[in-house]
C-alpha atoms as a PDB file:
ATOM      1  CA  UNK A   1      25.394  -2.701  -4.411  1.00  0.00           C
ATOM      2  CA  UNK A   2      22.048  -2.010  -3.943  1.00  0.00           C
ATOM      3  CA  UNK A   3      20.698  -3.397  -0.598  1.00  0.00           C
ATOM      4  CA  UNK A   4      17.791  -5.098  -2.117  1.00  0.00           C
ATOM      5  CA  UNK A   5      20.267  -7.288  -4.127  1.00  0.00           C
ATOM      6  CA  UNK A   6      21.912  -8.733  -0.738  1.00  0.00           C
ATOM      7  CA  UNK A   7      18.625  -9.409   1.422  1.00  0.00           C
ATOM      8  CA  UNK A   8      16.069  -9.896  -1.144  1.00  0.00           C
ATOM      9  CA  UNK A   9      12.973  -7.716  -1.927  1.00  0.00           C
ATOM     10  CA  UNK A  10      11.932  -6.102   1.240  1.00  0.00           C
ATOM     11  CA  UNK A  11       8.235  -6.397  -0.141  1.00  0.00           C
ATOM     12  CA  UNK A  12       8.302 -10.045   0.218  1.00  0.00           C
ATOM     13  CA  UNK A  13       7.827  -9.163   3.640  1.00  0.00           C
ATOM     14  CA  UNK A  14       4.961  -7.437   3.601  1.00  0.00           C
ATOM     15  CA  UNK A  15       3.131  -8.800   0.507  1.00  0.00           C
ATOM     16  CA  UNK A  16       3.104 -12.713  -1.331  1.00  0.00           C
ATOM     17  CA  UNK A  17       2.931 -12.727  -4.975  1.00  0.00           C
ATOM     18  CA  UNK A  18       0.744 -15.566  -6.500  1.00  0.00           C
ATOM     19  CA  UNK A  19       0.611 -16.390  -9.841  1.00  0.00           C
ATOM     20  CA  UNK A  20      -2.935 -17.408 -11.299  1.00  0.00           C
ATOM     21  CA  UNK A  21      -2.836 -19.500 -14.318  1.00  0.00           C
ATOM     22  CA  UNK A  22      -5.007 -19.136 -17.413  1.00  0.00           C
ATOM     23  CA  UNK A  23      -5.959 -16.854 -19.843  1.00  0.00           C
ATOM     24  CA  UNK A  24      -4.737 -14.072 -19.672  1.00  0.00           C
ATOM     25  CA  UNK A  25      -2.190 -14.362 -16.964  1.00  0.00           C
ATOM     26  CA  UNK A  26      -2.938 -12.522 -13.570  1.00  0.00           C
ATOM     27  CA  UNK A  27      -1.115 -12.045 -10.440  1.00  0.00           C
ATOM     28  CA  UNK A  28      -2.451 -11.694  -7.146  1.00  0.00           C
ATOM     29  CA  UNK A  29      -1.003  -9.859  -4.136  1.00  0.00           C
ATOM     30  CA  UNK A  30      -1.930 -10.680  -0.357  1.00  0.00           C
ATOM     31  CA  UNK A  31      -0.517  -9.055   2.414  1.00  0.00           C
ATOM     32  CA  UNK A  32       1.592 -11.092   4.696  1.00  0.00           C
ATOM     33  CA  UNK A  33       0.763 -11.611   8.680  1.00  0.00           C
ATOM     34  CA  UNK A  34       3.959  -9.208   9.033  1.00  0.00           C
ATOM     35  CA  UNK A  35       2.452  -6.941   6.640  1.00  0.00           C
ATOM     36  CA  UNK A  36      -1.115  -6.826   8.363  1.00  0.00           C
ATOM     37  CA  UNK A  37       0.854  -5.448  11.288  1.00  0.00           C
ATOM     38  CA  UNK A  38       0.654  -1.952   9.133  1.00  0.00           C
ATOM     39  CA  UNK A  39      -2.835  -1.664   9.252  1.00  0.00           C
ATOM     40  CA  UNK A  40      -3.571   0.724  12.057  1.00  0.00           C
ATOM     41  CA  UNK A  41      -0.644   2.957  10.709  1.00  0.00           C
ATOM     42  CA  UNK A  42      -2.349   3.190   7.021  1.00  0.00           C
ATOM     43  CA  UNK A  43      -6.188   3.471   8.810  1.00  0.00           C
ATOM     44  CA  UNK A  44      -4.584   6.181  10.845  1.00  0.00           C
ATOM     45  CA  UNK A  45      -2.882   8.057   8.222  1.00  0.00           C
ATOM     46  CA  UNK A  46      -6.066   7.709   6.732  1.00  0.00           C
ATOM     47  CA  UNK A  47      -8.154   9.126   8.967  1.00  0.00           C
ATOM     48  CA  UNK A  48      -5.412  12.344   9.242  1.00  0.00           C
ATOM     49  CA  UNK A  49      -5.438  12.762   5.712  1.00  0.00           C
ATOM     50  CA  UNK A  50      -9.596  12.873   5.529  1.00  0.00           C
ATOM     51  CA  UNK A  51      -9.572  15.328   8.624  1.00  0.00           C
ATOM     52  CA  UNK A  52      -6.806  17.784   6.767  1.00  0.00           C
ATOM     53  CA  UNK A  53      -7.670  17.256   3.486  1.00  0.00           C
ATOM     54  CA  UNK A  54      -8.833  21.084   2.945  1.00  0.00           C
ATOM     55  CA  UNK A  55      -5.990  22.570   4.659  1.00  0.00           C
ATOM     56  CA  UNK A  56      -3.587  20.479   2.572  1.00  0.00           C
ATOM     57  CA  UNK A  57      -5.498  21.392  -0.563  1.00  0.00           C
ATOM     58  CA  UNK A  58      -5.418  25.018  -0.224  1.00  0.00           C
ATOM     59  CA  UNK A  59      -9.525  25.060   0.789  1.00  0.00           C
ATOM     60  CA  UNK A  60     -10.358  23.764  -2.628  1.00  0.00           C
ATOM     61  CA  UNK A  61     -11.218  20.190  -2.896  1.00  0.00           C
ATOM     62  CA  UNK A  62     -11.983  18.401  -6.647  1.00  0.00           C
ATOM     63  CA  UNK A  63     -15.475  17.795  -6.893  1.00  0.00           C
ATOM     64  CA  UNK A  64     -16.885  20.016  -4.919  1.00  0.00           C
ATOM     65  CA  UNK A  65     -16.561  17.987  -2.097  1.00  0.00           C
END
């Protein structure tokens, strides 16, 4: 059994789902309080992933930049 099945959809915890009636149907996504917790992890691995971005492209990045 898969362990999502037992304990829910571990995203719940992190985002809410909100429906938005009309036409055509949208839904929107907003991150929980538990889920805003991540933040400094993403910003960091963002920050990693600007400072390495050469090296982990082989030197050549798209765009010329």
């Amino acid at each position: 059994m898969d362990r999502r099945d037992s304990h829910g959809n571990p995203l719940r915890k992190l985002l809410e789902k909100f429906e938005c009636y009309g036409y055509p149907p949208r839904v929107e996504y907003r991150v929980t309080e538990h889920g805003k917790k991540l933040y400094i992890i993403v910003y960091r691995m963002t920050e990693w992933g600007a400072e390495h971005r050469r090296v982990i492209l082989g030197g050549h990045l798209p765009n010329g930049k």
